[in-house]
PDB file of N, CA and C in Angstrom:
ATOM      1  N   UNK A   1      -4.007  -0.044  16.784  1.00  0.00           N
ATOM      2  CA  UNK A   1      -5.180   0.728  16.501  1.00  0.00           C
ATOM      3  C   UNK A   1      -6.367   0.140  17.233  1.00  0.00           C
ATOM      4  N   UNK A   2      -6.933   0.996  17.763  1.00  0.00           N
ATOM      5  CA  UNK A   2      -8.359   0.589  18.523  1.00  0.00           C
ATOM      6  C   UNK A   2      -9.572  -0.382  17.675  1.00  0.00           C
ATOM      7  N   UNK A   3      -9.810  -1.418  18.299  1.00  0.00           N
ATOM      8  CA  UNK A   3     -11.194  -1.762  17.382  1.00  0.00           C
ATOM      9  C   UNK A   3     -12.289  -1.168  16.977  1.00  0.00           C
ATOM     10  N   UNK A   4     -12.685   0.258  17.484  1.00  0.00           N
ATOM     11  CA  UNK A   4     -13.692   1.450  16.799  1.00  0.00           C
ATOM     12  C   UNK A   4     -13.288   1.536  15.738  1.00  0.00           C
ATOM     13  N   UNK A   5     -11.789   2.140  15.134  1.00  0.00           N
ATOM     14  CA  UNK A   5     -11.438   2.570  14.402  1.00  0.00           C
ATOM     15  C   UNK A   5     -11.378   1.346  12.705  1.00  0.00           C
ATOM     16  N   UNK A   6     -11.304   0.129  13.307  1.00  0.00           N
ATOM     17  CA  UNK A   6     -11.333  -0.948  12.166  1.00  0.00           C
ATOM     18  C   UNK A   6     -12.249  -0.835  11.630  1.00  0.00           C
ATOM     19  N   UNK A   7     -13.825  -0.527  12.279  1.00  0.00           N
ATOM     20  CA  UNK A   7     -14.983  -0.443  11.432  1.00  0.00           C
ATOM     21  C   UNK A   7     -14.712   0.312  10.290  1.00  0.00           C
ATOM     22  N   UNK A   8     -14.153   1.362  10.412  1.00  0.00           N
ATOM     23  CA  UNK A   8     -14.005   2.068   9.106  1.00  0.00           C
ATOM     24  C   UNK A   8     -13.611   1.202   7.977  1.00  0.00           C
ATOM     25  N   UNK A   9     -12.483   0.515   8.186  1.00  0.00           N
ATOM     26  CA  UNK A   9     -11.920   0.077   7.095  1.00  0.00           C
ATOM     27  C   UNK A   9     -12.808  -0.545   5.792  1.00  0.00           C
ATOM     28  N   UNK A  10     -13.881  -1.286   5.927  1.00  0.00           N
ATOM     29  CA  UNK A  10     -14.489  -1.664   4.625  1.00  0.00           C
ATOM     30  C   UNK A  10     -15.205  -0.332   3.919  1.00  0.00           C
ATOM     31  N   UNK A  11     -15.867   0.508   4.567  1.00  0.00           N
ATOM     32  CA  UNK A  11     -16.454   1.457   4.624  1.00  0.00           C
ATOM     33  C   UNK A  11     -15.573   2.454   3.276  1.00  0.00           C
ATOM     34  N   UNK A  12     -14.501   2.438   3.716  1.00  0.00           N
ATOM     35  CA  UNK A  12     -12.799   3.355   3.625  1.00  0.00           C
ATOM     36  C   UNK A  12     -12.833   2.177   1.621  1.00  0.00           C
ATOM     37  N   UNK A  13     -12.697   1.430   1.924  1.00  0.00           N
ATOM     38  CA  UNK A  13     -12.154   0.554   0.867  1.00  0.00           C
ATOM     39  C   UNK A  13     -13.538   0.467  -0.301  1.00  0.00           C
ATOM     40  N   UNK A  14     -14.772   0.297  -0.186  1.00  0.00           N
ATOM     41  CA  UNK A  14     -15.624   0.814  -1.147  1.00  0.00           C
ATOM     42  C   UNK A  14     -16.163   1.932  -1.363  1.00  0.00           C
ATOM     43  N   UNK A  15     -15.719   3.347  -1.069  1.00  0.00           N
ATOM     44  CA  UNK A  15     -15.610   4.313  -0.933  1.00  0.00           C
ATOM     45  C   UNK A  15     -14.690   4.393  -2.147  1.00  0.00           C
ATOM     46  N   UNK A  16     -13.319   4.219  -1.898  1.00  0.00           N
ATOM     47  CA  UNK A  16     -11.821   4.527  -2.934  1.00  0.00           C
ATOM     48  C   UNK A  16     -12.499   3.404  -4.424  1.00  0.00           C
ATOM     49  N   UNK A  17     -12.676   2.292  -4.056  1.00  0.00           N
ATOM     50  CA  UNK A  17     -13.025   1.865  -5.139  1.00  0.00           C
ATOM     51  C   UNK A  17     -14.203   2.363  -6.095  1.00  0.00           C
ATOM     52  N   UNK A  18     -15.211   3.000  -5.288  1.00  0.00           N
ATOM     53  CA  UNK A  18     -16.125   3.153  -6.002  1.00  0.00           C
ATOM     54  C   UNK A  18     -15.738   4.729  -6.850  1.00  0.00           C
ATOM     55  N   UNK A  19     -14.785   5.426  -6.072  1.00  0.00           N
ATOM     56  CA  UNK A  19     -14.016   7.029  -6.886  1.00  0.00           C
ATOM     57  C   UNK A  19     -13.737   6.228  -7.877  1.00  0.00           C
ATOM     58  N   UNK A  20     -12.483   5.069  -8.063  1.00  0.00           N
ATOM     59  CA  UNK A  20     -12.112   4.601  -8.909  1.00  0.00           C
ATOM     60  C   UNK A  20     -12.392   4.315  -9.904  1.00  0.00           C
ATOM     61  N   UNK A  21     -13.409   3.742  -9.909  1.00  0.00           N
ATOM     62  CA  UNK A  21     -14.281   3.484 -10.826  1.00  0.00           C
ATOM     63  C   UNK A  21     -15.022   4.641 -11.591  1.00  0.00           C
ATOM     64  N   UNK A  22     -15.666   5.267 -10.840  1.00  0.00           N
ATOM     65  CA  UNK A  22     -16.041   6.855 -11.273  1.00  0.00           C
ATOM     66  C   UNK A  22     -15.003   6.975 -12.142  1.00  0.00           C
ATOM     67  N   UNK A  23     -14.038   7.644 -11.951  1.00  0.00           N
ATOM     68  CA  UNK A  23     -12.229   8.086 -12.462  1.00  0.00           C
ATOM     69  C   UNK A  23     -12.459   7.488 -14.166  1.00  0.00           C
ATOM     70  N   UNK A  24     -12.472   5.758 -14.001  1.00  0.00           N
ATOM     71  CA  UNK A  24     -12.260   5.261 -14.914  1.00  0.00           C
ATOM     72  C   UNK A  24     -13.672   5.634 -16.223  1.00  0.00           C
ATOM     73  N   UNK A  25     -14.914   5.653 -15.519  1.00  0.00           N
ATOM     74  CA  UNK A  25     -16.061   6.025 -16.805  1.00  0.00           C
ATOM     75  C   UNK A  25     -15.961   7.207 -16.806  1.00  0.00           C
ATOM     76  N   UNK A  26     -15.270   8.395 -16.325  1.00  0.00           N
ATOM     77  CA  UNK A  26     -15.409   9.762 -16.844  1.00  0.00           C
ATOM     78  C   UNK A  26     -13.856   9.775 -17.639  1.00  0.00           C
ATOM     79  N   UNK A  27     -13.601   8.901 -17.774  1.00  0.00           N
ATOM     80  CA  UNK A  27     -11.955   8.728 -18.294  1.00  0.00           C
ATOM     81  C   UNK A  27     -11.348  10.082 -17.979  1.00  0.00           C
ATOM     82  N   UNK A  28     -10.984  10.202 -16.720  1.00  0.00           N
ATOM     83  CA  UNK A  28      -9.849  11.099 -15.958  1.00  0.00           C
ATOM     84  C   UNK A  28      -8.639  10.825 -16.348  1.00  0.00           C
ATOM     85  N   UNK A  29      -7.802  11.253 -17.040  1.00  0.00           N
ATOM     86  CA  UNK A  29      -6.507  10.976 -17.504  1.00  0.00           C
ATOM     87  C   UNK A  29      -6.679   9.692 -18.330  1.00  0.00           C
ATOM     88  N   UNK A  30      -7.113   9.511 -19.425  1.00  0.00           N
ATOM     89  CA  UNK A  30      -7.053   8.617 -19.804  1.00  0.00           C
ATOM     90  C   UNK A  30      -6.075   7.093 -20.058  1.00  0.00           C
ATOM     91  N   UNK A  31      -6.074   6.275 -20.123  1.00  0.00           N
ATOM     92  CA  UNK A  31      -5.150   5.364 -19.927  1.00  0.00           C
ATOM     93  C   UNK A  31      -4.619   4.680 -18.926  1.00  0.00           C
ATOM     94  N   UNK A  32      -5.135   5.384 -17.845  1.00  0.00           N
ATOM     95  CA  UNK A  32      -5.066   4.809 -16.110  1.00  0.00           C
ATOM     96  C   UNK A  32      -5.979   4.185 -15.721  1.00  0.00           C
ATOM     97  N   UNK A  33      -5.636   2.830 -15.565  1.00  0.00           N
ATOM     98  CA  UNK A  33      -6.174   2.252 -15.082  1.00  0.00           C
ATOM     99  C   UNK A  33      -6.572   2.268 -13.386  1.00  0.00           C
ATOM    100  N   UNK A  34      -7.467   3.069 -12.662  1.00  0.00           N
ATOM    101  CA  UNK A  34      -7.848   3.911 -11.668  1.00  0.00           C
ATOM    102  C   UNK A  34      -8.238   2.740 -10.410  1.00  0.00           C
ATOM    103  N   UNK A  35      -8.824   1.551 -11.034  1.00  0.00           N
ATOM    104  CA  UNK A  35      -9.124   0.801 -10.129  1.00  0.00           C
ATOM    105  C   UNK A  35      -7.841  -0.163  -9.636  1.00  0.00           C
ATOM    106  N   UNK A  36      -7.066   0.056 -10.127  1.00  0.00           N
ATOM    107  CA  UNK A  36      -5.667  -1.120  -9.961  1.00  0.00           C
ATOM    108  C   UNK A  36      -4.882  -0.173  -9.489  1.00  0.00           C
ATOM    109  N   UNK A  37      -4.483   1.402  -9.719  1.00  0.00           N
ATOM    110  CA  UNK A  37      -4.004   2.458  -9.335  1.00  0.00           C
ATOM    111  C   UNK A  37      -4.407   2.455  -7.827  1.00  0.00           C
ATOM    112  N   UNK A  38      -5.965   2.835  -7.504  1.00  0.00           N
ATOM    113  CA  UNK A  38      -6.276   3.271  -6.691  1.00  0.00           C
ATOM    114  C   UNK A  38      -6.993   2.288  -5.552  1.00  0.00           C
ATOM    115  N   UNK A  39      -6.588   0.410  -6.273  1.00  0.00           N
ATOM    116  CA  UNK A  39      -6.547  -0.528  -5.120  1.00  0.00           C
ATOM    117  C   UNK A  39      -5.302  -0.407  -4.949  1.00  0.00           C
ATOM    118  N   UNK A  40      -4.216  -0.367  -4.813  1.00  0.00           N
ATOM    119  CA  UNK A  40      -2.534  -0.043  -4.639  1.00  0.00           C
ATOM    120  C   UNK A  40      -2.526   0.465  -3.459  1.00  0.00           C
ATOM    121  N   UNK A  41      -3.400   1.813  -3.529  1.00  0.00           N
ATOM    122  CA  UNK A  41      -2.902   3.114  -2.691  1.00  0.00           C
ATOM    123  C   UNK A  41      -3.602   2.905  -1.518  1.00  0.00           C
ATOM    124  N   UNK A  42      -4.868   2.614  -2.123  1.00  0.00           N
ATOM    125  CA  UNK A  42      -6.188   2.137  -1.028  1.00  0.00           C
ATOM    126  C   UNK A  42      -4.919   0.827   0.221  1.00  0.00           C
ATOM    127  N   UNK A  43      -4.715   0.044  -0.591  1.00  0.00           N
ATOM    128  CA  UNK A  43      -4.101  -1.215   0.411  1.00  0.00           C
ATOM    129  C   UNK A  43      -2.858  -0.926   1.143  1.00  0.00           C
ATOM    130  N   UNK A  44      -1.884   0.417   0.731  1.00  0.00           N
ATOM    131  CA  UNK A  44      -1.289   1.203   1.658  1.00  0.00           C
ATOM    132  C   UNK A  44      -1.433   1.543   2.756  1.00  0.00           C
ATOM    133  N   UNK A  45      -2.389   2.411   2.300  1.00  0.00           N
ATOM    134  CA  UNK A  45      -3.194   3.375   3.593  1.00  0.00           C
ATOM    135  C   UNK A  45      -3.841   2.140   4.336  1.00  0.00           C
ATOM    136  N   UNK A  46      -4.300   1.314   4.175  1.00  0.00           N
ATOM    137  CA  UNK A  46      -5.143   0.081   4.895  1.00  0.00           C
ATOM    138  C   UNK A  46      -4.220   0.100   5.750  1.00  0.00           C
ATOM    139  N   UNK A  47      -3.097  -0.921   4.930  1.00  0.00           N
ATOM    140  CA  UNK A  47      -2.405  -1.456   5.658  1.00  0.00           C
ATOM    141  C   UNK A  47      -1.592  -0.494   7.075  1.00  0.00           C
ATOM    142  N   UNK A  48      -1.196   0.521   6.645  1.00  0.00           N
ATOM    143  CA  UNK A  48      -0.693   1.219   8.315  1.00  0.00           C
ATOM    144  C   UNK A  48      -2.338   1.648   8.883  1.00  0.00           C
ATOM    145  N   UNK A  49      -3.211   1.840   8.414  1.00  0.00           N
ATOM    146  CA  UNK A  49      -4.500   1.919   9.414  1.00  0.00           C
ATOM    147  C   UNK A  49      -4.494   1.062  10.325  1.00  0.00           C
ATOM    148  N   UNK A  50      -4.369  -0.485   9.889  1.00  0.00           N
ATOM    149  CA  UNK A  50      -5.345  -1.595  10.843  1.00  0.00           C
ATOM    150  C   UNK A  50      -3.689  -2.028  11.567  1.00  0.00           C
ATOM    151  N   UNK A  51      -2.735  -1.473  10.740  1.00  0.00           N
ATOM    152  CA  UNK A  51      -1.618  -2.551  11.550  1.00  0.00           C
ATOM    153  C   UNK A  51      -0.994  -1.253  12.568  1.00  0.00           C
ATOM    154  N   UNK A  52      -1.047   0.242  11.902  1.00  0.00           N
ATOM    155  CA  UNK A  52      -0.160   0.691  12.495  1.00  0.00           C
ATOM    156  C   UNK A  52       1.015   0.706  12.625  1.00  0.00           C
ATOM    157  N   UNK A  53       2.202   1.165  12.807  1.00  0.00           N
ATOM    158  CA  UNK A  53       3.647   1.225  12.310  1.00  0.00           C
ATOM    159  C   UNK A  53       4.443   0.377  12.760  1.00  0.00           C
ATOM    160  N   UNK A  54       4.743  -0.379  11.974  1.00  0.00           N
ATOM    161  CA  UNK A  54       5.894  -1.349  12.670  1.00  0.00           C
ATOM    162  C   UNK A  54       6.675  -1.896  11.155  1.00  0.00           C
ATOM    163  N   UNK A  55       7.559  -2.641  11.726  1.00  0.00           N
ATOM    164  CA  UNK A  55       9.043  -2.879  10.460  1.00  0.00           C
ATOM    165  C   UNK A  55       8.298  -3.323   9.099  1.00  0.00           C
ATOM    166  N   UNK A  56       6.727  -4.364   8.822  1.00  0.00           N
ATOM    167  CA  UNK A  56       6.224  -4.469   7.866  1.00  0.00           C
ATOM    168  C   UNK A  56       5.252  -3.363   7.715  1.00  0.00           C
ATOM    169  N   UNK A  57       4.346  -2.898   8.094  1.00  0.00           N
ATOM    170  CA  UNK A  57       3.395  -1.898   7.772  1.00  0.00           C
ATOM    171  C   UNK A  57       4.276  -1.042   7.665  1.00  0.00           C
ATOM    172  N   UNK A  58       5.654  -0.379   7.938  1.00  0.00           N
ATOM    173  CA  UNK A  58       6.260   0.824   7.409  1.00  0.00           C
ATOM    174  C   UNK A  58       6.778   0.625   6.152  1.00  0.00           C
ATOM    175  N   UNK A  59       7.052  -0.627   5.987  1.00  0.00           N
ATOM    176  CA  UNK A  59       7.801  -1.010   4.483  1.00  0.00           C
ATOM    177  C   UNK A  59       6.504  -0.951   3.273  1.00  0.00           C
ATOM    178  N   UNK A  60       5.634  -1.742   3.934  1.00  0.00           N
ATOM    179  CA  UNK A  60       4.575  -2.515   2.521  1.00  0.00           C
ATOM    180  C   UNK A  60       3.670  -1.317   2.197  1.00  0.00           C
ATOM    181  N   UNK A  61       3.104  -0.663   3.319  1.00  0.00           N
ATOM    182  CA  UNK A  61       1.878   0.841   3.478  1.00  0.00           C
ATOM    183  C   UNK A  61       2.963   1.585   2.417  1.00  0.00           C
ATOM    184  N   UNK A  62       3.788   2.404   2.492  1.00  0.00           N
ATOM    185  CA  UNK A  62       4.338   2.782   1.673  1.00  0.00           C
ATOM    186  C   UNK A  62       4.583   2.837   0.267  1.00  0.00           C
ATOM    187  N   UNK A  63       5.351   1.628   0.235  1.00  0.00           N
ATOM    188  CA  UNK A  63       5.595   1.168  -1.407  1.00  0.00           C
ATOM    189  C   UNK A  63       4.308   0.895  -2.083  1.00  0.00           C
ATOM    190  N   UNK A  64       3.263   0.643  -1.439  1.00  0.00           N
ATOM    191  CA  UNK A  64       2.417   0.182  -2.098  1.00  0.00           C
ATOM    192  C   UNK A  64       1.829   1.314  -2.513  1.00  0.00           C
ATOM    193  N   UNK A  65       1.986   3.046  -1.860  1.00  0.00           N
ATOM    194  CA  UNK A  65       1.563   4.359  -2.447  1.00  0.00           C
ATOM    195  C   UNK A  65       2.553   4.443  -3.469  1.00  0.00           C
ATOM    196  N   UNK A  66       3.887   4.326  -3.432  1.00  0.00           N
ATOM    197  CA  UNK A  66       4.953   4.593  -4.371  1.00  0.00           C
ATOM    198  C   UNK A  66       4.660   3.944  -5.320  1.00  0.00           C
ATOM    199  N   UNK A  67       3.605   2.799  -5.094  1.00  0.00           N
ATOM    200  CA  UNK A  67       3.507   1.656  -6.836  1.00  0.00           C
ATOM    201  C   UNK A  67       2.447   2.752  -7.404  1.00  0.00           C
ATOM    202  N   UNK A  68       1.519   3.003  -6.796  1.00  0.00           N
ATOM    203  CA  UNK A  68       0.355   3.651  -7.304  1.00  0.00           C
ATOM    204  C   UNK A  68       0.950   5.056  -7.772  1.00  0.00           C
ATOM    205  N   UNK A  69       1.397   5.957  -7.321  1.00  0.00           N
ATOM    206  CA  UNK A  69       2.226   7.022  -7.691  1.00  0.00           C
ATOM    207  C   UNK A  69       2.538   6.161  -9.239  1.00  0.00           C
ATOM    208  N   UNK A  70       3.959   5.601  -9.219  1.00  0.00           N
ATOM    209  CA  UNK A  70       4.097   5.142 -10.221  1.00  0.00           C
ATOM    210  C   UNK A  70       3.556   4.744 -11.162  1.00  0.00           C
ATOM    211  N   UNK A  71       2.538   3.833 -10.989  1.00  0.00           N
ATOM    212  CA  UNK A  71       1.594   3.101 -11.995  1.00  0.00           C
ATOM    213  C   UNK A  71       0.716   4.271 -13.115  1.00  0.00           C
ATOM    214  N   UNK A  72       0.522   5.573 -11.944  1.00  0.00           N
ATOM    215  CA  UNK A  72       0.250   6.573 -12.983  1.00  0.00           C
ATOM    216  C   UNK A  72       1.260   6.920 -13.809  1.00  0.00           C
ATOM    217  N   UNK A  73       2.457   7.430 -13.425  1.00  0.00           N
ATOM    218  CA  UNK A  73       3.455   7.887 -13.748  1.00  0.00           C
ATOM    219  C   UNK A  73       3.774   7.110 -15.656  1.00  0.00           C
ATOM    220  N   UNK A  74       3.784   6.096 -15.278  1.00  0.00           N
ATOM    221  CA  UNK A  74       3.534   5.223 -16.581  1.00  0.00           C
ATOM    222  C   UNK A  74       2.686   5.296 -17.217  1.00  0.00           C
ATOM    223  N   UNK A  75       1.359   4.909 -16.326  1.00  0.00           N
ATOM    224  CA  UNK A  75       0.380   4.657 -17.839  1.00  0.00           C
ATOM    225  C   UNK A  75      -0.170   6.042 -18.662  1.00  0.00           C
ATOM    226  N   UNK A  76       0.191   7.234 -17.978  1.00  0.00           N
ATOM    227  CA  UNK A  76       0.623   8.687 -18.621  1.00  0.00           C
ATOM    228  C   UNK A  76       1.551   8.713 -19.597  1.00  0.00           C
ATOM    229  N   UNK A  77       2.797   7.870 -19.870  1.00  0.00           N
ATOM    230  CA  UNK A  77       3.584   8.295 -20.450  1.00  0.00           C
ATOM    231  C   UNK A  77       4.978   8.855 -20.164  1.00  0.00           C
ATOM    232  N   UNK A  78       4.895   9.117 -18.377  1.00  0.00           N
ATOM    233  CA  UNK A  78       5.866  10.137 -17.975  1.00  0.00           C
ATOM    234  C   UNK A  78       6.927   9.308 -17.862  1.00  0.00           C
ATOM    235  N   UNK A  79       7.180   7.517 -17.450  1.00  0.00           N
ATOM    236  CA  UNK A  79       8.106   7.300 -17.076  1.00  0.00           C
ATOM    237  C   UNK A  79       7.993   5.887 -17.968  1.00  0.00           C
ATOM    238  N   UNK A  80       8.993   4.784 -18.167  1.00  0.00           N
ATOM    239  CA  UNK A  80       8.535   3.926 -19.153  1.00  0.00           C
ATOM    240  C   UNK A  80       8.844   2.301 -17.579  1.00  0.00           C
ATOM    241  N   UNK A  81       8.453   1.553 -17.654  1.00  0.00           N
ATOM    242  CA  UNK A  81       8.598   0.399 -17.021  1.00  0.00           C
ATOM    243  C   UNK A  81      10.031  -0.018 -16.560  1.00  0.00           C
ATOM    244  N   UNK A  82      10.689  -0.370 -17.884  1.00  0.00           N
ATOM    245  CA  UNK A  82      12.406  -0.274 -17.325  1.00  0.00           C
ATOM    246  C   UNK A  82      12.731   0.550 -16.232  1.00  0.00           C
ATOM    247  N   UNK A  83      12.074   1.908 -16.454  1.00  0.00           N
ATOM    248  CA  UNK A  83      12.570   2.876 -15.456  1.00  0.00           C
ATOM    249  C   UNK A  83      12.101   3.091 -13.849  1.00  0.00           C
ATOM    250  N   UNK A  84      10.554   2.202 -13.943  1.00  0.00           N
ATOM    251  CA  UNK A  84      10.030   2.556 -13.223  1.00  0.00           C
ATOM    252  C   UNK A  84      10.076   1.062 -11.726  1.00  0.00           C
ATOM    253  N   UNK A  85      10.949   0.213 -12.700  1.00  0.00           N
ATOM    254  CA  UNK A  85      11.279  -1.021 -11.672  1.00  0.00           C
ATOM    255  C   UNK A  85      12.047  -0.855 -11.129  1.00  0.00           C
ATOM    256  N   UNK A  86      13.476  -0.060 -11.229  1.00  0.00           N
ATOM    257  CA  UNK A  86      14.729  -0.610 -10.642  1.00  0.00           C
ATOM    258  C   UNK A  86      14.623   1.196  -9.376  1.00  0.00           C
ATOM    259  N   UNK A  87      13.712   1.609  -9.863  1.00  0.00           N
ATOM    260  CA  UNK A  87      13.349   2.788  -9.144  1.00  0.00           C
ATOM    261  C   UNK A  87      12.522   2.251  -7.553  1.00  0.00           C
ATOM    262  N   UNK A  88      11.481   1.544  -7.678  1.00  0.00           N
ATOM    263  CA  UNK A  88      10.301   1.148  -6.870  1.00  0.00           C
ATOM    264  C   UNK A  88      11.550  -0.022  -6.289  1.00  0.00           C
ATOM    265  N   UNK A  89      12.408  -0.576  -6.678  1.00  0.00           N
ATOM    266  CA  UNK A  89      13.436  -1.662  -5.916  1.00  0.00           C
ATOM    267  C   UNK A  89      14.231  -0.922  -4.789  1.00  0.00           C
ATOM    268  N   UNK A  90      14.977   0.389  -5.311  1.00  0.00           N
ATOM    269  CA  UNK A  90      15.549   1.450  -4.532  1.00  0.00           C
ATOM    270  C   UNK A  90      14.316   1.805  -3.668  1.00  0.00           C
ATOM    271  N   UNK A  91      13.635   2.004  -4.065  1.00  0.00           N
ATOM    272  CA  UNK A  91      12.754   2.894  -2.444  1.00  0.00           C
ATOM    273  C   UNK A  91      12.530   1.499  -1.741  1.00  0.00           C
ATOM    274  N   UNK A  92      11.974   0.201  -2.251  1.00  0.00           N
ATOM    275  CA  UNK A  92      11.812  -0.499  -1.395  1.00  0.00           C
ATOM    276  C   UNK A  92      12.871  -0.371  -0.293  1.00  0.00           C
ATOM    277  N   UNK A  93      14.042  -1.378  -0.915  1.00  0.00           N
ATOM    278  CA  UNK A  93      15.272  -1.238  -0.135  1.00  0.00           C
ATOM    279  C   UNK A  93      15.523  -0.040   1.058  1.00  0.00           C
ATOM    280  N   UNK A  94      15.441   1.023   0.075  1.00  0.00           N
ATOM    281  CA  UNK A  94      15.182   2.474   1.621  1.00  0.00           C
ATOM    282  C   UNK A  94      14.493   2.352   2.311  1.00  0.00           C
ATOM    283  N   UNK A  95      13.139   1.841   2.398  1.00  0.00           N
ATOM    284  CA  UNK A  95      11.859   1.747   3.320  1.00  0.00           C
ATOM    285  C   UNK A  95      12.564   0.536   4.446  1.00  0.00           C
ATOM    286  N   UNK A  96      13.094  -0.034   3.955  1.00  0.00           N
ATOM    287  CA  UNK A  96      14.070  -1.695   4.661  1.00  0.00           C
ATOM    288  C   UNK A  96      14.839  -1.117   5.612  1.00  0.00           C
ATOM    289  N   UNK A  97      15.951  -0.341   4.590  1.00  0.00           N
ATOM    290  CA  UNK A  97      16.921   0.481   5.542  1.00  0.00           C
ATOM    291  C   UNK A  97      16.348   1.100   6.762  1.00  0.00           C
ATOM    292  N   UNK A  98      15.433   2.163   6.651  1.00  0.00           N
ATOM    293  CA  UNK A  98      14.829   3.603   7.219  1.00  0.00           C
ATOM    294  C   UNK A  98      14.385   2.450   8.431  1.00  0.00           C
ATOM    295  N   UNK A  99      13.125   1.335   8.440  1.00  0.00           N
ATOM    296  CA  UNK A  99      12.671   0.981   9.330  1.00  0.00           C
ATOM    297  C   UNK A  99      13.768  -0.212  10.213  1.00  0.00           C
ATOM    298  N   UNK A 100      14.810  -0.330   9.557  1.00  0.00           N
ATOM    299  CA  UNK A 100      16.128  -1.023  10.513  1.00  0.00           C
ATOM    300  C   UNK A 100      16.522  -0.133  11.600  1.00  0.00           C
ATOM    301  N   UNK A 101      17.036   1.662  10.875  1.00  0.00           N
ATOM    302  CA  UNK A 101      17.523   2.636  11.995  1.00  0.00           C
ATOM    303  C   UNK A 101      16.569   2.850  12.544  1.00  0.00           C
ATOM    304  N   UNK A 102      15.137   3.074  12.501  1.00  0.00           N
ATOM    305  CA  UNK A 102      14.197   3.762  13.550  1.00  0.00           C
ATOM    306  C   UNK A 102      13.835   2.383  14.563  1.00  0.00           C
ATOM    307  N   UNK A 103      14.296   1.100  14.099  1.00  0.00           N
ATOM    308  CA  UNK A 103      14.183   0.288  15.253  1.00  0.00           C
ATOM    309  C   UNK A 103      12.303   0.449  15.527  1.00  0.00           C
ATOM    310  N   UNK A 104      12.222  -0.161  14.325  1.00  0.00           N
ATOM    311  CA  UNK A 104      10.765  -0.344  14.393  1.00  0.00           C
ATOM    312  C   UNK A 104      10.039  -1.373  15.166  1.00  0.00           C
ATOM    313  N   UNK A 105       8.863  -1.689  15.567  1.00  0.00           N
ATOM    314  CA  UNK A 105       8.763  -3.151  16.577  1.00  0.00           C
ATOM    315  C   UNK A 105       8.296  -4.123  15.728  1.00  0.00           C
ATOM    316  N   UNK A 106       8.669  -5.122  15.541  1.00  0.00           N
ATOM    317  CA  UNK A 106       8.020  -6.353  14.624  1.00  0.00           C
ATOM    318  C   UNK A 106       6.908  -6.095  14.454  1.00  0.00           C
ATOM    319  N   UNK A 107       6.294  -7.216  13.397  1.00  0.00           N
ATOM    320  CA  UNK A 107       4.859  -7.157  13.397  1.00  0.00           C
ATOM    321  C   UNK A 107       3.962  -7.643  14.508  1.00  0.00           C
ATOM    322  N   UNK A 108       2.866  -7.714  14.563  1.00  0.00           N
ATOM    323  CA  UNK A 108       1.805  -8.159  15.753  1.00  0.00           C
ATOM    324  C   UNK A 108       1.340  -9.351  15.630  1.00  0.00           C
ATOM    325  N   UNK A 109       1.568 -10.326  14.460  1.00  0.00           N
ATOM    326  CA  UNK A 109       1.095 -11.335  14.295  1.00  0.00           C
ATOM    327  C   UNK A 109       1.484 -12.583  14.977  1.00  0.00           C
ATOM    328  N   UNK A 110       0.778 -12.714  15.968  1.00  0.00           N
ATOM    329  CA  UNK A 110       0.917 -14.370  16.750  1.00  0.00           C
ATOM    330  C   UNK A 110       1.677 -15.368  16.106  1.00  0.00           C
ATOM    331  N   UNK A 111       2.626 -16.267  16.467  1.00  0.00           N
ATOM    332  CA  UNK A 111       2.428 -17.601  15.631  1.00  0.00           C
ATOM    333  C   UNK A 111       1.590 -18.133  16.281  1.00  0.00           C
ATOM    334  N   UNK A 112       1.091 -19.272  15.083  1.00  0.00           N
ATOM    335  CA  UNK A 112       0.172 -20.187  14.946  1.00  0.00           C
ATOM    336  C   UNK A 112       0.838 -21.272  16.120  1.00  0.00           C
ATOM    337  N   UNK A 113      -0.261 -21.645  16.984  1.00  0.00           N
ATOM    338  CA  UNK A 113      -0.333 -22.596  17.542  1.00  0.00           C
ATOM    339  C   UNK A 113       0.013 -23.962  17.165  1.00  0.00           C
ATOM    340  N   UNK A 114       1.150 -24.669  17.570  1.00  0.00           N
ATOM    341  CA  UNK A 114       1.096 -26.069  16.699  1.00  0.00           C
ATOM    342  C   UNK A 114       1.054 -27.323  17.321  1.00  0.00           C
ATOM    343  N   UNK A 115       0.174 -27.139  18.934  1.00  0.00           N
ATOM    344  CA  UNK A 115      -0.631 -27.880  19.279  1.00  0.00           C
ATOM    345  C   UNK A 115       0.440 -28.938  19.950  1.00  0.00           C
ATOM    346  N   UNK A 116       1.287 -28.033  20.243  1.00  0.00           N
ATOM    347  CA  UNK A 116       2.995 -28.888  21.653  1.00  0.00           C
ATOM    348  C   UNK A 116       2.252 -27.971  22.665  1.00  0.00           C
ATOM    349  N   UNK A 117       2.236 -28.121  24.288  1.00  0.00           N
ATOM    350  CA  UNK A 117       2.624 -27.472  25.289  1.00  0.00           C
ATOM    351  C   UNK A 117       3.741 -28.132  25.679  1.00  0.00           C
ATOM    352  N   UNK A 118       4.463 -26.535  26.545  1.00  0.00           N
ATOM    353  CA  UNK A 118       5.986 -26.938  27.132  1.00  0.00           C
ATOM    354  C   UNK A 118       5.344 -26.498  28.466  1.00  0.00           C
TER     355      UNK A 118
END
């Protein structure tokens, strides 16, 4: 992703938090916790923004919408915890699988320098 486009990101992130918060004092669905919901989803979407697609940003951007999905899903009532772990383990695992066959490119992160030249 271009460095224009990073500016957004803080911009992007107290924006969602501050809905969140809204969400939570007009008690929108009550019992959801909106700011832990909607830092989840927020750090999804971050995360394939600034990293863009590769074998970790396809796995973590994801699940981390599927937690938030979920996290409502629960604190509604619709699904109970037991159910909602061994569920979010399966999609992980698929997100693992899916970005093995599409032959995704590693991540972008340098190693750290540890101060040998060869």
């Amino acid at each position: 992703m271009a460095n224009q486009n990073k500016r957004f990101v803080a911009p992007v992130v107290v924006i969602v938090i501050g809905l969140c918060w809204l969400l939570n004092e007009l008690a929108i669905l009550p019992g959801v916790d909106w700011v832990w919901t909607g830092s989840l989803a927020a750090a999804g979407i971050l995360i394939l923004i600034v990293e863009g697609v590769n074998k970790i940003s396809f796995v973590l951007g994801p699940f981390l919408i599927c937690s938030s999905i979920f996290s409502i899903l629960r604190s509604t009532n619709v699904i109970e915890f037991n159910i909602e772990a061994p569920i979010l383990i399966a999609i992980l695992g698929l997100l693992m699988f899916v970005a093995e066959i599409l032959k995704l490119p590693g991540c972008k992160i340098d190693p750290p320098d540890n101060g040998s030249e060869n």
